[in-house]
Protein backbone atom coordinates (compact mmCIF):
# COMPACT_ATOMS: atom_id res chain seq x y z
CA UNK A 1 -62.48 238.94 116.49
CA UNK A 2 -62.03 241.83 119.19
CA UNK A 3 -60.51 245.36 118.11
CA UNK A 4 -58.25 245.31 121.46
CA UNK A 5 -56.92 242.10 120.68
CA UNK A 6 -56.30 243.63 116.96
CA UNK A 7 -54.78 246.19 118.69
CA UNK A 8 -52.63 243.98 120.69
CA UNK A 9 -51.54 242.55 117.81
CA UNK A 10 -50.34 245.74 115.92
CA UNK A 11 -48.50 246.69 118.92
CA UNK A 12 -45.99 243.09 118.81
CA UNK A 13 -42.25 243.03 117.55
CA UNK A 14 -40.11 241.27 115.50
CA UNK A 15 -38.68 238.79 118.46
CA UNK A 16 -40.98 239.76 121.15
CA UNK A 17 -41.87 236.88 122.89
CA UNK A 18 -45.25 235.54 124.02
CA UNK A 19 -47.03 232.80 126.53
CA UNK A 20 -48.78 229.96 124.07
CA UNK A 21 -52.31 229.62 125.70
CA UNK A 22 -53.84 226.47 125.71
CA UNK A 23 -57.55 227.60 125.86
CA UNK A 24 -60.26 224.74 125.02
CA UNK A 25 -57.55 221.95 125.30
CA UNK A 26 -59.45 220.14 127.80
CA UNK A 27 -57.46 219.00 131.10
CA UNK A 28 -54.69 220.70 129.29
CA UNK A 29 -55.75 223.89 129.52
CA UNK A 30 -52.94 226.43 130.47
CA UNK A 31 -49.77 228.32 129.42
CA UNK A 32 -47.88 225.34 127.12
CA UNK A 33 -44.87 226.91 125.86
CA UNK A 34 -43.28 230.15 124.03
CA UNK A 35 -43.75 231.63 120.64
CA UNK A 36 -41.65 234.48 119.23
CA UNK A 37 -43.07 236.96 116.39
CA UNK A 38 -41.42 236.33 113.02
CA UNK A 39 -43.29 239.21 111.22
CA UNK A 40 -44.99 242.19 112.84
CA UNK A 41 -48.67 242.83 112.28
CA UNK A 42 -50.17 242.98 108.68
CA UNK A 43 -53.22 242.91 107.39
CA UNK A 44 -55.25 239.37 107.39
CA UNK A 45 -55.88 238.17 103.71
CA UNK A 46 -59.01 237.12 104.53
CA UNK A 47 -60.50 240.33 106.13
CA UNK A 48 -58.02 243.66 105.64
CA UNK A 49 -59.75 245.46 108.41
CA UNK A 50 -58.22 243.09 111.00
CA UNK A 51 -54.55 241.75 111.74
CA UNK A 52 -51.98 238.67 111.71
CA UNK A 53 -48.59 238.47 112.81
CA UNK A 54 -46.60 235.28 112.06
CA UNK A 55 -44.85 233.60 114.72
CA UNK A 56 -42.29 230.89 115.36
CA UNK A 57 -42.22 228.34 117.88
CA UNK A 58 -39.83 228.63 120.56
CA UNK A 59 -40.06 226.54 123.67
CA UNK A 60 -42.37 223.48 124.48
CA UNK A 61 -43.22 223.19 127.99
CA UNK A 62 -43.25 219.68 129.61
CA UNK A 63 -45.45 221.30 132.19
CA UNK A 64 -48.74 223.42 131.58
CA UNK A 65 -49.27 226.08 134.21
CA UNK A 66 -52.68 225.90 134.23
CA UNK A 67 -55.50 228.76 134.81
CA UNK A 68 -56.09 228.14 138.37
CA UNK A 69 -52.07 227.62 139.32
CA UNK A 70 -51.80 231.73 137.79
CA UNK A 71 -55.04 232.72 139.62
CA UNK A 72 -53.28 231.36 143.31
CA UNK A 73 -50.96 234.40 142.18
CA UNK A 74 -53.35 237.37 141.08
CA UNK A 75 -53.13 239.37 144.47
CA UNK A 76 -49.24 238.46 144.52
CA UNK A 77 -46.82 238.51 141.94
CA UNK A 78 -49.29 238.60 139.16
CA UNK A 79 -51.70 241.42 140.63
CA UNK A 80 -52.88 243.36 137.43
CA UNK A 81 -52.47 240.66 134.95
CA UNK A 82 -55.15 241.48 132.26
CA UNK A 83 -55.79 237.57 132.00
CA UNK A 84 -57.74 238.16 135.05
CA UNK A 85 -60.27 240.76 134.03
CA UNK A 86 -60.58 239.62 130.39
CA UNK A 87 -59.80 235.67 130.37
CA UNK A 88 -61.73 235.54 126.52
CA UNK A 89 -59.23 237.72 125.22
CA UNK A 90 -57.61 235.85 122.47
CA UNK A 91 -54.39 238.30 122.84
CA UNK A 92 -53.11 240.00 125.69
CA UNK A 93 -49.74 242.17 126.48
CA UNK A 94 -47.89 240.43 129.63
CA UNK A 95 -45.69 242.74 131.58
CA UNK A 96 -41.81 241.80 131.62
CA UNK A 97 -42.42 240.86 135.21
CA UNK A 98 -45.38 238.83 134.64
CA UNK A 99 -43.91 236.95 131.82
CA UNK A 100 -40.30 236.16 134.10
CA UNK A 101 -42.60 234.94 137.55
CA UNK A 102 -44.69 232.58 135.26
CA UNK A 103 -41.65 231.36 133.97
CA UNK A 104 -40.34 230.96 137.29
CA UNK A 105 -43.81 228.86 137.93
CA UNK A 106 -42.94 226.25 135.62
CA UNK A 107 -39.53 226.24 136.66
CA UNK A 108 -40.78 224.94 140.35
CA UNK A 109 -43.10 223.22 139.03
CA UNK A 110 -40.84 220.81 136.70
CA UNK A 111 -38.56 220.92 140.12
CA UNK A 112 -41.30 218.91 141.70
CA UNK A 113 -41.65 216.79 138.61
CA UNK A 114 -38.19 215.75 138.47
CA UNK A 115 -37.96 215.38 142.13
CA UNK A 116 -41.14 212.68 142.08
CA UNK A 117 -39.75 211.10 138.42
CA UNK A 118 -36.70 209.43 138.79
CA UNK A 119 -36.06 208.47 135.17
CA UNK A 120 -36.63 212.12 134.52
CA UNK A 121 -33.66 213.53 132.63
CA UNK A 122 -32.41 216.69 130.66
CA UNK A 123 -34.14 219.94 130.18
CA UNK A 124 -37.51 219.80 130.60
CA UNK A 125 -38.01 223.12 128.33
CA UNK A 126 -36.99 223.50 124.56
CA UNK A 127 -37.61 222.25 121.42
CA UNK A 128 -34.72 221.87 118.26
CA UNK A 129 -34.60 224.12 115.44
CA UNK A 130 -35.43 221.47 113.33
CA UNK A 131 -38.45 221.26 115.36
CA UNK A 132 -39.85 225.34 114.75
CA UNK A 133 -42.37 226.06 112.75
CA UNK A 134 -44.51 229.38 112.15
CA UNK A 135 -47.77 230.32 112.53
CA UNK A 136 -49.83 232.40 112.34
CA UNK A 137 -51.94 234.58 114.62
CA UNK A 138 -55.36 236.73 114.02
């Protein structure tokens, strides 16, 4: 537990949305999808002093974009990223920008996917409602 990260988490709003983080998934290690808060911060029922805030799933990515695909951007379009000077940070704020251009990184990247997979059909992002479930984050 990390009081910036707390304070990270105090700071998120109903339907902000935020970059799921893969981080000890093995091979799979990356940015896998979107969440959206649910329920701002409140206190964690197992220790008051720190915070949760519920979230609900809102996109599955087909494609992870990993660690080292963001770092080939840090002196570019993702120059003052805070992943980059504090990777063990559990929760981070993403600029507006940021969050758009890594979008736009899985975007090219499923365009090279689909352009290698010929059976490959439909959107590659998404999830159903039926599909969303919350969780919770601390």
């Amino acid at each position: 537990r990390n009081p910036l990260a707390r304070k990270h988490l105090r700071e998120m709003r109903v339907g902000d949305l935020c970059l799921f983080y893969h981080s000890s998934a093995g091979k799979r290690t990356g940015i896998a999808g979107v969440v959206k808060v649910d329920r701002e911060a409140y206190p964690d029922p197992e220790d008051t002093k720190w915070a949760v805030v519920d979230v609900m799933h809102a996109e599955t990515w087909q494609e992870i974009v990993t660690l080292d695909e963001l770092k080939q951007h840090r002196e570019g379009a993702l120059v003052g990223m805070m992943l980059f000077k504090s990777s063990r940070l559990s929760v981070q704020p993403v600029s507006k920008g940021h969050f758009e251009y890594i979008s736009r990184m899985l975007a090219w990247k499923q365009d090279d996917v689909l352009a290698t997979t010929p059976s490959a059909a439909g959107n590659a992002v998404g999830g159903s409602d039926s599909n969303k479930k919350k969780r919770k984050f601390s």
